[in-house]
N, C-alpha and C. Protein backbone atom coordinates (compact mmCIF):
# COMPACT_ATOMS: atom_id res chain seq x y z
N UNK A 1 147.90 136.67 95.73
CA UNK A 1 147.38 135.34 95.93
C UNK A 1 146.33 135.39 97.04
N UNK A 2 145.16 134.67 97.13
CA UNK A 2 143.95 134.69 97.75
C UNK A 2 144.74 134.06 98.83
N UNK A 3 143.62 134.27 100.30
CA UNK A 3 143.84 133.63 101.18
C UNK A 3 142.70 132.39 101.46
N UNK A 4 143.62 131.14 101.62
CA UNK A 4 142.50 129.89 101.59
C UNK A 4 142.15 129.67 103.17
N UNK A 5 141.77 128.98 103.20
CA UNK A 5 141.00 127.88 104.59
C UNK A 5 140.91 126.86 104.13
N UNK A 6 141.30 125.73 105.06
CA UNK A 6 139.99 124.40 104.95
C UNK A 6 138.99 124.52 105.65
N UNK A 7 137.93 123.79 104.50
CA UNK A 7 136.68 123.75 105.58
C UNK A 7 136.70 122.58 106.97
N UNK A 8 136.22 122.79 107.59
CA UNK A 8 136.30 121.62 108.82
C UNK A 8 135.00 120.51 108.45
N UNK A 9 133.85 120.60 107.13
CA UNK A 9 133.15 119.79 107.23
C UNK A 9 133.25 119.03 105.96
N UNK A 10 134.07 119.84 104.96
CA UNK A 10 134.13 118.54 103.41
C UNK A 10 135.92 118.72 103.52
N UNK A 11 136.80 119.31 104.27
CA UNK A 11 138.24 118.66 104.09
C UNK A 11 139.08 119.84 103.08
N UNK A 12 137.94 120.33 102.07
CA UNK A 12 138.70 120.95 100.65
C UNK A 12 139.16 122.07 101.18
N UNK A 13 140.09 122.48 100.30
CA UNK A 13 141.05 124.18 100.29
C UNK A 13 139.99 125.01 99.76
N UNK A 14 139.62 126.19 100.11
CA UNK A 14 138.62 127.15 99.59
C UNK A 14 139.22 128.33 99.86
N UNK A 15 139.03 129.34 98.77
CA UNK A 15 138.97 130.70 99.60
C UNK A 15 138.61 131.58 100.52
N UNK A 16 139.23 131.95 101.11
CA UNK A 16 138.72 132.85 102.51
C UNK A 16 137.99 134.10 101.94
N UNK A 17 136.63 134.34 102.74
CA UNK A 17 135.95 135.54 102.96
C UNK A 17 136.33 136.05 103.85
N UNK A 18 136.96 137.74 103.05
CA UNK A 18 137.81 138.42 103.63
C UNK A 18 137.04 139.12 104.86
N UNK A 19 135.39 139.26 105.37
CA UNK A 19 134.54 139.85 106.26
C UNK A 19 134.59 138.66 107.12
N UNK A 20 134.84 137.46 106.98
CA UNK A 20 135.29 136.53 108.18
C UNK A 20 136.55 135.83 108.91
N UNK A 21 137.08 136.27 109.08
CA UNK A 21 138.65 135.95 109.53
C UNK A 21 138.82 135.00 110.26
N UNK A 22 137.86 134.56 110.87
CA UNK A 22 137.94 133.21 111.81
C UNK A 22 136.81 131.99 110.61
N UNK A 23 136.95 132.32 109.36
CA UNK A 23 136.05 131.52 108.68
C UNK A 23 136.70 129.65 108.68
N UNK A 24 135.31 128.92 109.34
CA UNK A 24 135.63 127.59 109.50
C UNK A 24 135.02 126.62 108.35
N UNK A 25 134.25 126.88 107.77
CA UNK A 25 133.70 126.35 107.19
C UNK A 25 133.09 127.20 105.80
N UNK A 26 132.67 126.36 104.63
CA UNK A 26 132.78 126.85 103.19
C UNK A 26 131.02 127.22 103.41
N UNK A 27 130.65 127.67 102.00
CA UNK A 27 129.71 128.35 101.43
C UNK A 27 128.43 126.72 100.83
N UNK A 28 128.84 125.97 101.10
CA UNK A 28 128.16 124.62 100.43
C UNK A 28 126.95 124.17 101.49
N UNK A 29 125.72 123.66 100.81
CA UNK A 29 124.97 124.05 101.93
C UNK A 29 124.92 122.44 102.70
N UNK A 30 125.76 121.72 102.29
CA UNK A 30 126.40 120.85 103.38
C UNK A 30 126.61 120.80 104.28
N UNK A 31 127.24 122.24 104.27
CA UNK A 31 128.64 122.51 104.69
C UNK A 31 128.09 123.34 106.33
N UNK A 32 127.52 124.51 105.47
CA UNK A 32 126.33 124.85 106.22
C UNK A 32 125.65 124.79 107.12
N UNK A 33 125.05 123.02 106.70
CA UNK A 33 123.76 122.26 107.29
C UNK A 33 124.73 121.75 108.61
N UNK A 34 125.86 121.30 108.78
CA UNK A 34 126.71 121.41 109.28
C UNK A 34 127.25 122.16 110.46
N UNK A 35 127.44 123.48 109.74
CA UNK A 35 127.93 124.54 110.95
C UNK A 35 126.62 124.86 111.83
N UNK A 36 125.27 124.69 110.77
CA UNK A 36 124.41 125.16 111.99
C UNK A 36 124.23 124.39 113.47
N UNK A 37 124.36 122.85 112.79
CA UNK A 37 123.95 121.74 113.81
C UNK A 37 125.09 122.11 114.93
N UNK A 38 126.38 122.17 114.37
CA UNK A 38 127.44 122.53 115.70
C UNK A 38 127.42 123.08 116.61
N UNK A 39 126.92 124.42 115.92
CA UNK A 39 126.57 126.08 116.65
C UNK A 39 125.11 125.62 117.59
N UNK A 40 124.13 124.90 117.25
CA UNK A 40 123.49 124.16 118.19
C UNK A 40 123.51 123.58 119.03
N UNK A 41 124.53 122.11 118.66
CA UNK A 41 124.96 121.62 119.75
C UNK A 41 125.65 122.32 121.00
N UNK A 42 126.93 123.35 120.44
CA UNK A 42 127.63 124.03 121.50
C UNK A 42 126.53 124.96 122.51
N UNK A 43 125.69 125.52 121.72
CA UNK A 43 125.07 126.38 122.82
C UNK A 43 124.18 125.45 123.35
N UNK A 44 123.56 124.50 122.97
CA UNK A 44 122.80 123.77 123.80
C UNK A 44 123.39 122.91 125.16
N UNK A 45 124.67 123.10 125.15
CA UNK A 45 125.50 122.26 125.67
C UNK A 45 125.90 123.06 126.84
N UNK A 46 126.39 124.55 126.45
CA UNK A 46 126.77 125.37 127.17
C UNK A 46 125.64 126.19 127.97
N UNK A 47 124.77 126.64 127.34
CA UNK A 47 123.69 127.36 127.97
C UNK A 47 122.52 126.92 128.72
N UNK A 48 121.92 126.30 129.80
CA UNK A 48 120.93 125.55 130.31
C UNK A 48 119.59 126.40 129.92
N UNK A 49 119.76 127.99 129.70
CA UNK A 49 117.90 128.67 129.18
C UNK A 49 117.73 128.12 127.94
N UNK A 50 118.97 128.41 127.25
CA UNK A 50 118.52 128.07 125.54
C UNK A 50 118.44 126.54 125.32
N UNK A 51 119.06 125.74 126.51
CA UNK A 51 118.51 124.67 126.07
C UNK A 51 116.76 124.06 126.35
N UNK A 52 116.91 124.48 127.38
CA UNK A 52 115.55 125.01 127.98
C UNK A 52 114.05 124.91 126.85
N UNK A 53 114.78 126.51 126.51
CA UNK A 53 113.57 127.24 125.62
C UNK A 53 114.18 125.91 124.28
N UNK A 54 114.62 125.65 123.96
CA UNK A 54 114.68 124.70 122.69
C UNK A 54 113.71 123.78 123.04
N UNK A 55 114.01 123.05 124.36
CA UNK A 55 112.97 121.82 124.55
C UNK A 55 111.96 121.98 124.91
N UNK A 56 111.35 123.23 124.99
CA UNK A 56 110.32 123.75 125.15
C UNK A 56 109.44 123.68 123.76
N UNK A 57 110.40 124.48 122.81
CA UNK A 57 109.91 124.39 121.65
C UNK A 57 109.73 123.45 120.58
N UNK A 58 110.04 122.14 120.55
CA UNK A 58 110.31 120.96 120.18
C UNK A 58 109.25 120.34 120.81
N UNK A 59 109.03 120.59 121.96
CA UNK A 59 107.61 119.97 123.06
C UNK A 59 106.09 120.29 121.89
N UNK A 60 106.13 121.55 122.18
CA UNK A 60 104.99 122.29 121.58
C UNK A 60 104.73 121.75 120.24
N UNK A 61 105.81 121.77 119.25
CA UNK A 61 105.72 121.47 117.76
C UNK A 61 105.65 120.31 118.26
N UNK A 62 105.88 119.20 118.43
CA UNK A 62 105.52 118.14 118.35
C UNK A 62 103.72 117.35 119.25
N UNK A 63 103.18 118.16 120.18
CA UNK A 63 102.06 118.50 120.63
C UNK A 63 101.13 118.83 119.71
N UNK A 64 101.89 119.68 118.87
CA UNK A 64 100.53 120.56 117.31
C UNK A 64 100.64 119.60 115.70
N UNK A 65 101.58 118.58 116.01
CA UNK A 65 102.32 117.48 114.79
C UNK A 65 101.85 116.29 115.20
N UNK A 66 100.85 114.95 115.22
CA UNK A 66 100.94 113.97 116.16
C UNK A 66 101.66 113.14 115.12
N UNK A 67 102.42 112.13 115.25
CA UNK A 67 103.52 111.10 114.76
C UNK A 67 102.68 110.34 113.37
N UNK A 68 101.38 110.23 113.96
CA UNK A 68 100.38 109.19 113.23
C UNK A 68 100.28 110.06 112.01
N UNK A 69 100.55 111.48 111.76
CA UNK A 69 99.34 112.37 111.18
C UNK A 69 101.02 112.00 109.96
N UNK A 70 102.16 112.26 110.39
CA UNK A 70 103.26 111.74 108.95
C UNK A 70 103.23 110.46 108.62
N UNK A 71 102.96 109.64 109.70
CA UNK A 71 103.09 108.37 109.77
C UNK A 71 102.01 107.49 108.51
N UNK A 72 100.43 108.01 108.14
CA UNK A 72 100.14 107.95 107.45
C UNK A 72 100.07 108.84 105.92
N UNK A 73 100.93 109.77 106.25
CA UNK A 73 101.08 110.13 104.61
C UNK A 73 102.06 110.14 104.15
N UNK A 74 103.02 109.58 104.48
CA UNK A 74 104.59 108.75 104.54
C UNK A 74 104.02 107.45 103.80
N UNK A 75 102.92 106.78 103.99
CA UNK A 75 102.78 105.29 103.55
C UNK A 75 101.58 106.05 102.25
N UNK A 76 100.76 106.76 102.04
CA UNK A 76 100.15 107.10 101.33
C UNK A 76 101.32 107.22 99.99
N UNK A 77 102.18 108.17 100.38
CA UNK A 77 103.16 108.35 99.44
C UNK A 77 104.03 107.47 99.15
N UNK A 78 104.26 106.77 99.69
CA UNK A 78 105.02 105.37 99.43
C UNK A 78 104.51 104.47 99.78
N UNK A 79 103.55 103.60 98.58
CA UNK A 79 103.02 102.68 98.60
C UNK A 79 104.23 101.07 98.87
N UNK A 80 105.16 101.25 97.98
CA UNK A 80 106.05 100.30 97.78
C UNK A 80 106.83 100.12 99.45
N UNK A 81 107.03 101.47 100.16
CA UNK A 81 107.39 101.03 101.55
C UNK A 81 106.26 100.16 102.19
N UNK A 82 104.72 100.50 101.72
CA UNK A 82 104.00 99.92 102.29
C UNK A 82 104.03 98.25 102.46
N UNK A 83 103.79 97.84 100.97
CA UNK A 83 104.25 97.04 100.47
C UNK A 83 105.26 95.81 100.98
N UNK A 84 106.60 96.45 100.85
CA UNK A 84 107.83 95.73 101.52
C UNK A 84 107.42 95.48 103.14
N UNK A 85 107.08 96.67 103.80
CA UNK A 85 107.37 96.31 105.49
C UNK A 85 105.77 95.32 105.34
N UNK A 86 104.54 95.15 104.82
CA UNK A 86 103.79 94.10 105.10
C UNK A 86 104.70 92.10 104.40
N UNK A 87 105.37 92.83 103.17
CA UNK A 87 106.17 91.54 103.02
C UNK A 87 107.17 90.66 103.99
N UNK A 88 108.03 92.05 104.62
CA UNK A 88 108.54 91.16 105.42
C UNK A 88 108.26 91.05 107.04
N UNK A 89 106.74 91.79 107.34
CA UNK A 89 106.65 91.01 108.68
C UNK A 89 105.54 89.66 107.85
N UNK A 90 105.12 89.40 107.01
CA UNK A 90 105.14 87.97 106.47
C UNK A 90 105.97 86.88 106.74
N UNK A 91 107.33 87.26 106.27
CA UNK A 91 108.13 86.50 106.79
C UNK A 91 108.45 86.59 108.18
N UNK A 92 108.99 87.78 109.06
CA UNK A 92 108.89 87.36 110.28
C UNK A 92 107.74 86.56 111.01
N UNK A 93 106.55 86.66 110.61
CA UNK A 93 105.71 85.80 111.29
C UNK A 93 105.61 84.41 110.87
N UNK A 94 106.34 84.23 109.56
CA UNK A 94 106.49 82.69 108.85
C UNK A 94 107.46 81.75 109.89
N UNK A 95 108.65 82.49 109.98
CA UNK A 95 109.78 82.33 110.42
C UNK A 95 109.16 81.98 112.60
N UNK A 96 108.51 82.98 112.82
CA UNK A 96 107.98 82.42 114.24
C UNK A 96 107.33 81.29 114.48
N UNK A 97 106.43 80.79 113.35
CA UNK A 97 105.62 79.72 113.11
C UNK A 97 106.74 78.79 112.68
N UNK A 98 107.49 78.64 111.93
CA UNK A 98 108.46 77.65 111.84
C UNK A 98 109.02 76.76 113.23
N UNK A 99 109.84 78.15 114.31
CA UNK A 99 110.48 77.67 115.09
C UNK A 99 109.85 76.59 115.93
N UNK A 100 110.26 76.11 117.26
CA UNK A 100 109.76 75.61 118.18
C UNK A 100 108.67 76.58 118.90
N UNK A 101 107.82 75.80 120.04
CA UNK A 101 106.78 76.59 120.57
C UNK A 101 107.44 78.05 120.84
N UNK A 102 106.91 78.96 120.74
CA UNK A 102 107.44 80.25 121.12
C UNK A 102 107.32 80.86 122.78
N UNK A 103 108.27 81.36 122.95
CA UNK A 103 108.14 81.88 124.64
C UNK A 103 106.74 82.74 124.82
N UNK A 104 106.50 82.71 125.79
CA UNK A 104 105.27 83.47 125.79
C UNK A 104 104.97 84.90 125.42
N UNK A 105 106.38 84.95 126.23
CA UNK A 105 106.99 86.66 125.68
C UNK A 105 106.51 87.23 123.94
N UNK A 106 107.21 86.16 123.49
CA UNK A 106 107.42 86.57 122.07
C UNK A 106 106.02 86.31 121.19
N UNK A 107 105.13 85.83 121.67
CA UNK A 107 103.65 85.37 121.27
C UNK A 107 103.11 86.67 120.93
N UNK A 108 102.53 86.95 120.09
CA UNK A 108 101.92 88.79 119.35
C UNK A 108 100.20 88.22 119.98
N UNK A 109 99.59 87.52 119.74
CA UNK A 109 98.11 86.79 120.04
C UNK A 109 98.48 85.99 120.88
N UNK A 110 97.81 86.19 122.18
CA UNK A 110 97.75 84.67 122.62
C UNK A 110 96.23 84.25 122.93
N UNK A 111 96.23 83.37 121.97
CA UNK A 111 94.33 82.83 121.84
C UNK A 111 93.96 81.94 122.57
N UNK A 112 94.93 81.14 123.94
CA UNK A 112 94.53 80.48 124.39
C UNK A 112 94.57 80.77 125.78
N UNK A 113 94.60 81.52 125.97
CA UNK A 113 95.34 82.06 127.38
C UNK A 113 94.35 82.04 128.41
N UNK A 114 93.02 82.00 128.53
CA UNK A 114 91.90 81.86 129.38
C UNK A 114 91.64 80.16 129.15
N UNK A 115 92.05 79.52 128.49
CA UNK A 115 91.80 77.78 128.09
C UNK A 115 91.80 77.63 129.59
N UNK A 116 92.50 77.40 130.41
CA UNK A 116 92.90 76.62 131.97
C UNK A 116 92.10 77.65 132.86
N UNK A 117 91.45 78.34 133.04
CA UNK A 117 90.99 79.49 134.31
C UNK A 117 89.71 78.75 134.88
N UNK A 118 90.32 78.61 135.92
CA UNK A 118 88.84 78.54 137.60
C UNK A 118 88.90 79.58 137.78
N UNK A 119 87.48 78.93 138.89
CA UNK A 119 87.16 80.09 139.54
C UNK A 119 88.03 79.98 141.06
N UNK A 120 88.79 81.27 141.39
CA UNK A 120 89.30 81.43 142.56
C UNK A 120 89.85 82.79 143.21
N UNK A 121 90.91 82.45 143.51
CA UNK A 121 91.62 83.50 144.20
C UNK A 121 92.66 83.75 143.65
N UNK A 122 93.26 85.27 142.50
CA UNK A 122 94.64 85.19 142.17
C UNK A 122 95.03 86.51 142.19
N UNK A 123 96.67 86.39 142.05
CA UNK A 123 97.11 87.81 142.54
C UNK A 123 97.44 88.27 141.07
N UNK A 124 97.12 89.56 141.11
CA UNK A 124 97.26 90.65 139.56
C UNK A 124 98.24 91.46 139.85
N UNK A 125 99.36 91.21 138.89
CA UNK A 125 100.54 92.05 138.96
C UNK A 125 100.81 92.21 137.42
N UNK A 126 101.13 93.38 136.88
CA UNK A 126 101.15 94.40 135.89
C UNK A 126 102.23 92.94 135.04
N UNK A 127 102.25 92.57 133.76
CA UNK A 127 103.20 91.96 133.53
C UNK A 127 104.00 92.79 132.62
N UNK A 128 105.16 92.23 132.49
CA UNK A 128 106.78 92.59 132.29
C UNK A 128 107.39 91.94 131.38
N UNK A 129 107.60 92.12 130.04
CA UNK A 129 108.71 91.27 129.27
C UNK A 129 110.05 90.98 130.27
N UNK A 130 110.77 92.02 130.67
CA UNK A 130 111.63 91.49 131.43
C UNK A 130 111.59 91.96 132.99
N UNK A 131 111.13 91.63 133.67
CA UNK A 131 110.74 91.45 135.19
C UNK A 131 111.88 92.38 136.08
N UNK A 132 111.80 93.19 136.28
CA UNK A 132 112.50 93.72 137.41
C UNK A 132 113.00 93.40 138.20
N UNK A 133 113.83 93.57 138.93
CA UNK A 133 114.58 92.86 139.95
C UNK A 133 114.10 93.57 141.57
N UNK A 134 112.48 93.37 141.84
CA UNK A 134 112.47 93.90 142.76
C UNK A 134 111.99 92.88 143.83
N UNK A 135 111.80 93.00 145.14
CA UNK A 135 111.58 91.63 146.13
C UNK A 135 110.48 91.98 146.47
N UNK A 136 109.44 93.14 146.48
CA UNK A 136 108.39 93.47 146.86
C UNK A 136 107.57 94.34 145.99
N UNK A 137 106.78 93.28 145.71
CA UNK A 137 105.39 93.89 144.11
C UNK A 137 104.59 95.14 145.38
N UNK A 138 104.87 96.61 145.20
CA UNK A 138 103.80 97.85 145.29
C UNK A 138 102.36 97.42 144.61
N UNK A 139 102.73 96.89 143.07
CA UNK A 139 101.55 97.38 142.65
C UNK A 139 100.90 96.32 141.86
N UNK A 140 100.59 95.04 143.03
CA UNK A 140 100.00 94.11 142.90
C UNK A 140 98.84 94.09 143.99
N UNK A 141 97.78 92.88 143.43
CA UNK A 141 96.51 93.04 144.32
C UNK A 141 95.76 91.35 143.93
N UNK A 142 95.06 91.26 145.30
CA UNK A 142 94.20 89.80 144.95
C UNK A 142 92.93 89.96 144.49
N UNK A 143 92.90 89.00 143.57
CA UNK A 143 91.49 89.49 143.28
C UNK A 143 90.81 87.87 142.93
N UNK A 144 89.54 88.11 143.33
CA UNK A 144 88.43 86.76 143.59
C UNK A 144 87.43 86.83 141.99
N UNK A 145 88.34 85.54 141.55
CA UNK A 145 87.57 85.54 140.27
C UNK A 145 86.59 84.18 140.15
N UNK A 146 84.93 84.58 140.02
CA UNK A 146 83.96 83.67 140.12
C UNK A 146 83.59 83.22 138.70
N UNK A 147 83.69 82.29 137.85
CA UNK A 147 83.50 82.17 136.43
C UNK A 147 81.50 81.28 136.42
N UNK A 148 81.15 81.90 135.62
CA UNK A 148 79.91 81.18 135.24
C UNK A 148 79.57 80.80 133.70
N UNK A 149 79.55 79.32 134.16
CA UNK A 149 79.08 79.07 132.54
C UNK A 149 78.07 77.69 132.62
N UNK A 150 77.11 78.13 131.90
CA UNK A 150 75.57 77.47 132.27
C UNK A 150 75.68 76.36 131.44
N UNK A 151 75.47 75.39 131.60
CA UNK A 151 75.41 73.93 130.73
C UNK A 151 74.03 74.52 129.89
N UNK A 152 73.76 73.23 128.95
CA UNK A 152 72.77 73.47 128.36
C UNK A 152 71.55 73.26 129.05
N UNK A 153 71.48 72.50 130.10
CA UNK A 153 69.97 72.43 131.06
C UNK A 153 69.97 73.36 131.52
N UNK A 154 70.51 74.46 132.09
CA UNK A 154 70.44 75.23 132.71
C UNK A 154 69.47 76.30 132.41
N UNK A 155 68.96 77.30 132.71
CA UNK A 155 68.55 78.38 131.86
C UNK A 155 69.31 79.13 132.00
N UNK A 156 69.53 80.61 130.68
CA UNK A 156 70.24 81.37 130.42
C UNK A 156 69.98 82.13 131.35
N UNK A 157 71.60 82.52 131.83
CA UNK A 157 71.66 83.71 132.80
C UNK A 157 71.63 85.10 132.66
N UNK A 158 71.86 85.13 131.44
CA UNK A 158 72.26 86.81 130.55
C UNK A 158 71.18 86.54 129.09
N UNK A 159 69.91 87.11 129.22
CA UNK A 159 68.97 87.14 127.92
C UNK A 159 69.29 87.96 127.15
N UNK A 160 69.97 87.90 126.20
CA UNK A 160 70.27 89.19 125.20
C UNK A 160 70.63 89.24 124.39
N UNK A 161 69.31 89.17 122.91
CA UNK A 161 70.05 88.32 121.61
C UNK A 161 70.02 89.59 120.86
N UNK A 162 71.71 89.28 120.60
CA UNK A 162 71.84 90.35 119.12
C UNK A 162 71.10 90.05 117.81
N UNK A 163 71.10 90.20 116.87
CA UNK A 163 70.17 90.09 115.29
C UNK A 163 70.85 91.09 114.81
């Protein structure tokens, strides 16, 4: 009678390969796909060079790969993904226009946002969806903003007609 194992990644009874005696896992390339990721994780876990040289190498390939370069032939090839994700930010943007005025936050355009500006004195600080909890802005600054805009008697201050 053969000697079995279970595998540790599909559960089933299999026969043992008699050249592996500590055999954990089956011949399925599941199964496989599996033992390699483990045998990865553990040494990556255990060893700080090999994890090292891994993220080293993952750096590089992804440096010589840029995101954009799958990113458009992912949608070339799947038109219908194209398709769907323009359908439903349709609706998400239907659905924003529905609600009440929207937080400013959540505004994608904001087309009015220079409407109210004098000319004066204001402080420029980097903005923040959600604001930090700090008591002293580093990396803010004042700055003196002079606005000009010439009535129609005026003469033009800036001559420079496109065509």
């Amino acid at each position: 009678m053969p000697i079995t194992f279970r595998c540790q990644s599909c559960q089933l009874e299999k026969p043992a390969n008699y050249r592996l005696p500590e055999q954990k896992y089956c011949a399925d390339p599941k199964c496989q796909r599996v033992r390699r990721r483990d045998y990865q994780k553990n040494r990556t876990q255990q060893e700080t060079v090999y994890h090292q040289n891994q993220s080293t190498c993952r750096a590089v390939w992804r440096r010589k790969r840029s995101l954009a370069q799958y990113q458009s032939a992912y949608r070339e090839k799947h038109p219908d993904y194209v398709k769907r994700n323009r359908d439903k930010q349709r609706q998400r943007n239907q659905q924003r226009r529905a609600k009440a005025p929207p937080e400013p936050s959540l505004v994608i355009v904001k087309m009015n946002s220079c409407s109210s500006l004098h000319s004066g004195t204001y402080l420029l600080t980097p903005c923040q969806v959600k604001p930090a909890a700090v008591i002293v802005k580093m990396n803010s600054c004042l700055v003196e903003l002079a606005l000009f805009q010439p009535d129609a008697a005026s003469p033009r201050l800036l001559t420079h007609d496109c065509k």
